[in-house]
Protein backbone atom coordinates (compact mmCIF):
# COMPACT_ATOMS: atom_id res chain seq x y z
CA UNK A 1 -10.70 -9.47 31.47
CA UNK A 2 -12.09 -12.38 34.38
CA UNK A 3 -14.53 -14.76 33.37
CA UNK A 4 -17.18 -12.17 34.33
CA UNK A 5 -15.84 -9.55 31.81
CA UNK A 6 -15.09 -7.14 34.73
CA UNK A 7 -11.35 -5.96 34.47
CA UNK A 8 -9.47 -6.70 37.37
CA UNK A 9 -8.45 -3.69 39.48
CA UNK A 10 -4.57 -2.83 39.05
CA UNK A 11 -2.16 -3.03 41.97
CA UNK A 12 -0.22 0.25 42.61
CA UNK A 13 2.82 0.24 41.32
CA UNK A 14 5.32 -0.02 44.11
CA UNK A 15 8.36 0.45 42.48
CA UNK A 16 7.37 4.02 42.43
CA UNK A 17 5.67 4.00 45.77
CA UNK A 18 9.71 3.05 47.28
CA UNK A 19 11.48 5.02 45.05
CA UNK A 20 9.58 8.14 45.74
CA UNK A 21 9.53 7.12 49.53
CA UNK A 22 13.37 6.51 49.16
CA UNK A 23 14.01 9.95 47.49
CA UNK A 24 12.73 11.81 50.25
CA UNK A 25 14.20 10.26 52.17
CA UNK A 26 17.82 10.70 50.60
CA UNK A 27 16.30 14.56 50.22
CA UNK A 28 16.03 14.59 54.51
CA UNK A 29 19.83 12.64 54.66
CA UNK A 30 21.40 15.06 52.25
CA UNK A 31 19.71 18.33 53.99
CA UNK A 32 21.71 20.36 56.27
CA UNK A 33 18.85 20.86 58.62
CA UNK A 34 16.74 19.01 60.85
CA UNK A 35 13.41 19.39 59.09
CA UNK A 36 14.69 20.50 55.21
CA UNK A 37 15.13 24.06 55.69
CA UNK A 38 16.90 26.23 58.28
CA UNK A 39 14.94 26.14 62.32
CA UNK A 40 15.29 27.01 65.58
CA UNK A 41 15.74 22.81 65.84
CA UNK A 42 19.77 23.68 63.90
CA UNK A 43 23.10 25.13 65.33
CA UNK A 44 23.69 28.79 64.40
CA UNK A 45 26.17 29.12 61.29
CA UNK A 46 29.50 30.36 61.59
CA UNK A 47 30.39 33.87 60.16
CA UNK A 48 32.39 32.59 57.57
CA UNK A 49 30.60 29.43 56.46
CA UNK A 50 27.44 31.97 56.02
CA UNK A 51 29.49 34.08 53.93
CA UNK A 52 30.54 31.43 51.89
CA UNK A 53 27.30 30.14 51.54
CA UNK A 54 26.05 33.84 50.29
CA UNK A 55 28.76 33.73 47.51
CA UNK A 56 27.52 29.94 46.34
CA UNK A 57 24.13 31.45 46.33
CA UNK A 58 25.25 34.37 44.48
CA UNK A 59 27.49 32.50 41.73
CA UNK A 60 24.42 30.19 41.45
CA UNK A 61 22.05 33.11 40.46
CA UNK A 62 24.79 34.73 37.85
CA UNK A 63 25.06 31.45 36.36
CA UNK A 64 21.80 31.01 35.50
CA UNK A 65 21.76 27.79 38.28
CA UNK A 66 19.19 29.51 41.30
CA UNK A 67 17.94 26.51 43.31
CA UNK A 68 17.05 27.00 46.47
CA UNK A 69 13.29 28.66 46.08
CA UNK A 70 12.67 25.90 43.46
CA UNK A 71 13.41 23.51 46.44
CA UNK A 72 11.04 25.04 48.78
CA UNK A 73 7.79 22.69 49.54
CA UNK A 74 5.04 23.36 51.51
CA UNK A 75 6.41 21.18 54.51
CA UNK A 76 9.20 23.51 54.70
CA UNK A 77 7.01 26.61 55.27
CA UNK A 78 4.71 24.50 57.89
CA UNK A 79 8.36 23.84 59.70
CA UNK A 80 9.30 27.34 59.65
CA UNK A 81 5.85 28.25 61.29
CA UNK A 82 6.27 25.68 63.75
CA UNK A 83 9.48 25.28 64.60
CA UNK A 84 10.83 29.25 64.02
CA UNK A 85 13.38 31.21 62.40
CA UNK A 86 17.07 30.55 62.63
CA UNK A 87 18.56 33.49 59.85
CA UNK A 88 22.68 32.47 59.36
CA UNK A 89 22.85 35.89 58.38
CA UNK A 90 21.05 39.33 58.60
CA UNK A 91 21.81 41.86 55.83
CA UNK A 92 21.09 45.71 55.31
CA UNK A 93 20.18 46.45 51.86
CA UNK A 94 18.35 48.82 49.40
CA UNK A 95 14.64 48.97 48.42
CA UNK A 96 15.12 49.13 44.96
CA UNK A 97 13.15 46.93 43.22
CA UNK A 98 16.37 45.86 40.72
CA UNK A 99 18.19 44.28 43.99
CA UNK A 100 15.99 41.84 45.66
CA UNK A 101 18.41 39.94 48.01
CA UNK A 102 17.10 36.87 48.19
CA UNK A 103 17.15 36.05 44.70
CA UNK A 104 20.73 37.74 43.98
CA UNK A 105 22.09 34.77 47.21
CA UNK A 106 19.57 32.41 45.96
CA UNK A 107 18.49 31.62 49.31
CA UNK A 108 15.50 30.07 51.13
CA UNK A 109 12.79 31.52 53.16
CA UNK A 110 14.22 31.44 56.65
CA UNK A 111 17.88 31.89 55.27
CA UNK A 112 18.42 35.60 56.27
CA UNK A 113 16.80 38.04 57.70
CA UNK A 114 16.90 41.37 55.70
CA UNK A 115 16.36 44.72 56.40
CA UNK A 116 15.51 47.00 53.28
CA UNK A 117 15.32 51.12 52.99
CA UNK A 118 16.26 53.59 50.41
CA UNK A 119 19.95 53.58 50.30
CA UNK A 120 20.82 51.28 52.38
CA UNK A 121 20.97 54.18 55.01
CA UNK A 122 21.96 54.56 58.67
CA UNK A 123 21.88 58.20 59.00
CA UNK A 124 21.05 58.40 62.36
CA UNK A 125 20.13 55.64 65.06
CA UNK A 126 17.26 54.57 63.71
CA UNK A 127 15.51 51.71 66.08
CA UNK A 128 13.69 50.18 63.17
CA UNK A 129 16.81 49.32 61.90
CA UNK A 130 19.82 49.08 64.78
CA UNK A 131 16.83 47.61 66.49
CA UNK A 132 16.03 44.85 64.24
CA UNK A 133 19.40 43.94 63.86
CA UNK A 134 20.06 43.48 67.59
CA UNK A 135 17.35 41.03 67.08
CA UNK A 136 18.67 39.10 64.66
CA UNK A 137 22.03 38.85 66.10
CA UNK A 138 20.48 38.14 69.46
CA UNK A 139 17.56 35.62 69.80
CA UNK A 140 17.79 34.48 66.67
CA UNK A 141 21.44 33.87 66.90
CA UNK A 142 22.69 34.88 63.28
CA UNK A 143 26.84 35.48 62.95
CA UNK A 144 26.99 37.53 60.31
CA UNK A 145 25.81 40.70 59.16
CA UNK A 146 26.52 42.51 56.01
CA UNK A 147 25.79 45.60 54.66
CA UNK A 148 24.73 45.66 50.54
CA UNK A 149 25.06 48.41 48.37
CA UNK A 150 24.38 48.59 44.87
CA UNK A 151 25.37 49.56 41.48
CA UNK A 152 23.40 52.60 39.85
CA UNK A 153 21.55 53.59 43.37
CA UNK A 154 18.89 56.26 42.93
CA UNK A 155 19.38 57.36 46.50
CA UNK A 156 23.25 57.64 46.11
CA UNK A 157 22.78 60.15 43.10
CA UNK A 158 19.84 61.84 45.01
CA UNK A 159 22.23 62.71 47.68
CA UNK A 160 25.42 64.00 45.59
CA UNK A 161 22.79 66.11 43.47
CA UNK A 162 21.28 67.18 47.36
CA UNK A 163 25.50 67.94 48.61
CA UNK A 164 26.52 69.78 44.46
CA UNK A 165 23.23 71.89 45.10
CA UNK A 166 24.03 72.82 48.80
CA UNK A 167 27.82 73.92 47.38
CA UNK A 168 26.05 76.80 45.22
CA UNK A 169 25.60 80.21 46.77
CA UNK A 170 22.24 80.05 48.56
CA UNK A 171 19.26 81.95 47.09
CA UNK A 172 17.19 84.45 49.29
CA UNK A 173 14.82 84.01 51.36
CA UNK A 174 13.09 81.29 53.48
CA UNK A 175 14.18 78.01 53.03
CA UNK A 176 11.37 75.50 52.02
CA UNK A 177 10.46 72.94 54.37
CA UNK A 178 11.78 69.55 53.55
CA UNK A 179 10.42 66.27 52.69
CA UNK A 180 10.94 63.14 54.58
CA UNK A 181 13.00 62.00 51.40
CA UNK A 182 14.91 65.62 51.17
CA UNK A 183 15.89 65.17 54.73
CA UNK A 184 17.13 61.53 53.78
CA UNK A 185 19.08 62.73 51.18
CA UNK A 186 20.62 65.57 53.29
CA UNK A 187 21.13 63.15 56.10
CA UNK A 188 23.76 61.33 53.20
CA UNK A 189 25.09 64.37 52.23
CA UNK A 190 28.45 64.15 54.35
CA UNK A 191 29.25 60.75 52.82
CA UNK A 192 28.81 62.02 49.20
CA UNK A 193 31.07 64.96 50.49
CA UNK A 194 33.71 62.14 51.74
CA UNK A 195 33.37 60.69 48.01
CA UNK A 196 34.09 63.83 46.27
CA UNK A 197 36.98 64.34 48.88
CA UNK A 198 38.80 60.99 47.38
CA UNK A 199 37.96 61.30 43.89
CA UNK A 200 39.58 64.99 44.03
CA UNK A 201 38.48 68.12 42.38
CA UNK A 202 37.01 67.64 38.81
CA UNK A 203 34.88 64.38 39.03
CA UNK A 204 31.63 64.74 37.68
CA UNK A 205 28.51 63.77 39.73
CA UNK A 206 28.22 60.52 37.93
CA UNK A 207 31.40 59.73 39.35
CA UNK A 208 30.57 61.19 42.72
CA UNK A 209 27.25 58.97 43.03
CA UNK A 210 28.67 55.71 41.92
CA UNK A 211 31.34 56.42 44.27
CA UNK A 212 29.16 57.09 47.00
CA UNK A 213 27.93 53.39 47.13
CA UNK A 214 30.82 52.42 48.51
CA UNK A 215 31.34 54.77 50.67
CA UNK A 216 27.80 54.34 52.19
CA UNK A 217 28.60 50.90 52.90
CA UNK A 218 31.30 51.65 55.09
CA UNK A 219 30.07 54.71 56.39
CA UNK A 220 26.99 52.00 57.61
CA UNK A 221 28.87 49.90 59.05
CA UNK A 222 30.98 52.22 60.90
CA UNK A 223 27.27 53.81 62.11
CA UNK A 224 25.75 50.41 62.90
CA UNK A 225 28.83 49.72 65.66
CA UNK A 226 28.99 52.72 67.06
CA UNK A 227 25.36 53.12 67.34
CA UNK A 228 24.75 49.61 68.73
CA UNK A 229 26.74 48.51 71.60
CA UNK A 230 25.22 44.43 71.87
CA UNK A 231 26.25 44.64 68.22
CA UNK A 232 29.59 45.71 68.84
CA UNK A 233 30.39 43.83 71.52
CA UNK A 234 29.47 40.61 69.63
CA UNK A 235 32.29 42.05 66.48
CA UNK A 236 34.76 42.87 69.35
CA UNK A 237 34.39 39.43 70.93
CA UNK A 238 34.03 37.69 67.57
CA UNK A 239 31.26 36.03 68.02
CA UNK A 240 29.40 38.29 64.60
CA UNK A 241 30.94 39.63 61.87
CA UNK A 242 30.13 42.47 59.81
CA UNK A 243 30.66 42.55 56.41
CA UNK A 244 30.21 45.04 53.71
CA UNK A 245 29.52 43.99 50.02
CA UNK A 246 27.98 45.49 46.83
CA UNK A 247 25.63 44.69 44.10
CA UNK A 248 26.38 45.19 40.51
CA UNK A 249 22.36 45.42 39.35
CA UNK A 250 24.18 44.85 35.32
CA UNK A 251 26.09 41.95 35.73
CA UNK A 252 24.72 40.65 38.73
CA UNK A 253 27.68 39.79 41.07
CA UNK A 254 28.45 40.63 44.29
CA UNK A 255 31.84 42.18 45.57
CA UNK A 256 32.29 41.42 48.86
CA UNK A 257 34.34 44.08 50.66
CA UNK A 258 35.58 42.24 53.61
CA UNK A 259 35.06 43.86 57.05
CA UNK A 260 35.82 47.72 57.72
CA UNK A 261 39.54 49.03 57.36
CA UNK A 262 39.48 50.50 60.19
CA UNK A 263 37.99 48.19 62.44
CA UNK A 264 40.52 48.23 65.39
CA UNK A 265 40.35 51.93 65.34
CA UNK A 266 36.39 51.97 65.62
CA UNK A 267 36.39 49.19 68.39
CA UNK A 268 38.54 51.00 70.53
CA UNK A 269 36.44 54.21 70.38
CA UNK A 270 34.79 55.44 73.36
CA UNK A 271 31.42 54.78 72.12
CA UNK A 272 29.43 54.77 75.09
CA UNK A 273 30.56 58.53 75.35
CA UNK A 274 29.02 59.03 71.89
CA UNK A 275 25.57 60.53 72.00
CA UNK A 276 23.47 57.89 69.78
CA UNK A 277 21.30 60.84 68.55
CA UNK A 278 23.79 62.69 66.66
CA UNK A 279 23.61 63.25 63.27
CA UNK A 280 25.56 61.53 60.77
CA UNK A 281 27.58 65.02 59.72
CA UNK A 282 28.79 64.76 63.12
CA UNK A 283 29.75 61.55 63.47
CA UNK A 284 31.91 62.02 59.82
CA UNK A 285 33.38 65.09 61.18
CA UNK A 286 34.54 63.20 64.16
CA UNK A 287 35.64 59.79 62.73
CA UNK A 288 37.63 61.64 59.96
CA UNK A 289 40.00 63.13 62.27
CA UNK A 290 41.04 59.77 63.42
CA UNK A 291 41.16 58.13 59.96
């Protein structure tokens, strides 16, 4: 205490002010992006270094070691909303509630740009979906797009029960009218066909369905380029890559399938000759005879 028994006011510690000022600052410096998190101020990244950076992300999250969305501040949503998006990649995945893709890559808001229905399903040339994509791979200027299956899928069984049932000798009279989800699972019902095809005669449904989720994949991706021709142009040229992968919802890893087999083959096809509303049995039937 002063002479006057008032205690003197304390200076602010500025060993703390710099070393706070100095750590984010180091935080900017050691950021790959101009304002912390990925804008339209960045350089698109390449197909492969945003498929690398999805298996970091996803070795991080079975580890135990998720980062990235403990990282995110409140200056790095302002920068988003003022500067835009700039996705590396976009990625076609399942609603389920036990696959949410941004945790399993343990990635950022702004990171990628996903697209989520039952299934991951392209049974016909949806614009919601082919649409969005075209989007992403467009003005925002993503490389890579990958298609994500998953372990266990609901829809997958849904549709090889939907294909066993349709196998029985029909019952008489009118058919009932289907739900949106019935004609979904019908919709699938060629590629749980294809599954029971390779597994051979014998294999239960269990087998069938889990099966089917890797079949679907490719059976997507195959879709997607023949249904989109800005999208397949960009794989042709090889500007964008499309990638196929799958969830395992129990251990939490992601197998990443590489691109299709039979890439070439679907490149080559006529596509504009193919009409963009036919249904997905058709489109199997056809493709098949060339595999």
């Amino acid at each position: 205490f002063g002479s006057s028994g008032v205690r003197p006011r304390a200076l602010p510690d500025l060993t703390v002010c710099v070393t706070t000022a100095a750590m984010a600052e180091m935080q900017r410096q050691v950021s790959d992006y101009t304002h912390g998190v990925r804008t339209q101020h960045d350089g698109s990244t390449p197909p492969d270094r945003a498929l690398q950076k999805l298996r970091e992300g996803n070795e991080r999250f079975t580890s135990g070691t998720a980062e990235k969305t403990k990282n995110f501040k409140a200056e790095h949503r302002e920068a988003l909303a003022t500067h835009g998006q700039l996705p590396m990649a976009a990625i076609l995945g399942c609603a389920d509630s036990r696959a949410p893709i941004e945790i399993v890559f343990d990635v950022k808001p702004g990171d990628v740009f996903v697209l989520r229905n039952a299934g991951n399903t392209l049974s016909h040339a949806e614009g919601s979906v082919v649409g969005s994509l075209e989007y992403c791979v467009g003005p925002l200027k993503a490389k890579l797009i990958v298609v994500l299956g998953h372990t266990k899928c609901g829809a997958m069984m849904g549709a090889t029960q939907t294909m066993l049932s349709a196998q029985k000798p029909a019952k008489d009279g009118a058919p009932a009218k289907q739900s949106a989800l019935e004609k979904l699972l019908s919709g699938l019902g060629p590629v749980a066909q294809q599954a029971q095809h390779e597994l051979g005669s014998g294999a239960s449904a269990d087998e069938i369905a889990a099966h089917v989720v890797k079949v679907n994949v490719f059976a997507g991706m195959e879709r997607l380029l023949i249904y989109s021709e800005p999208i397949r142009e960009k794989v042709r040229s090889g500007e964008v890559q499309l990638h196929g992968a799958v969830y395992d919802i129990t251990t939490g890893k992601v197998e990443f399938l590489g691109q299709h087999p039979r890439l070439p083959l679907i490149l080559g096809m006529q596509a504009g000759l193919i009409n963009t509303d036919k249904s997905l049995e058709a489109i199997v039937e056809s493709t098949a005879q060339g595999a």
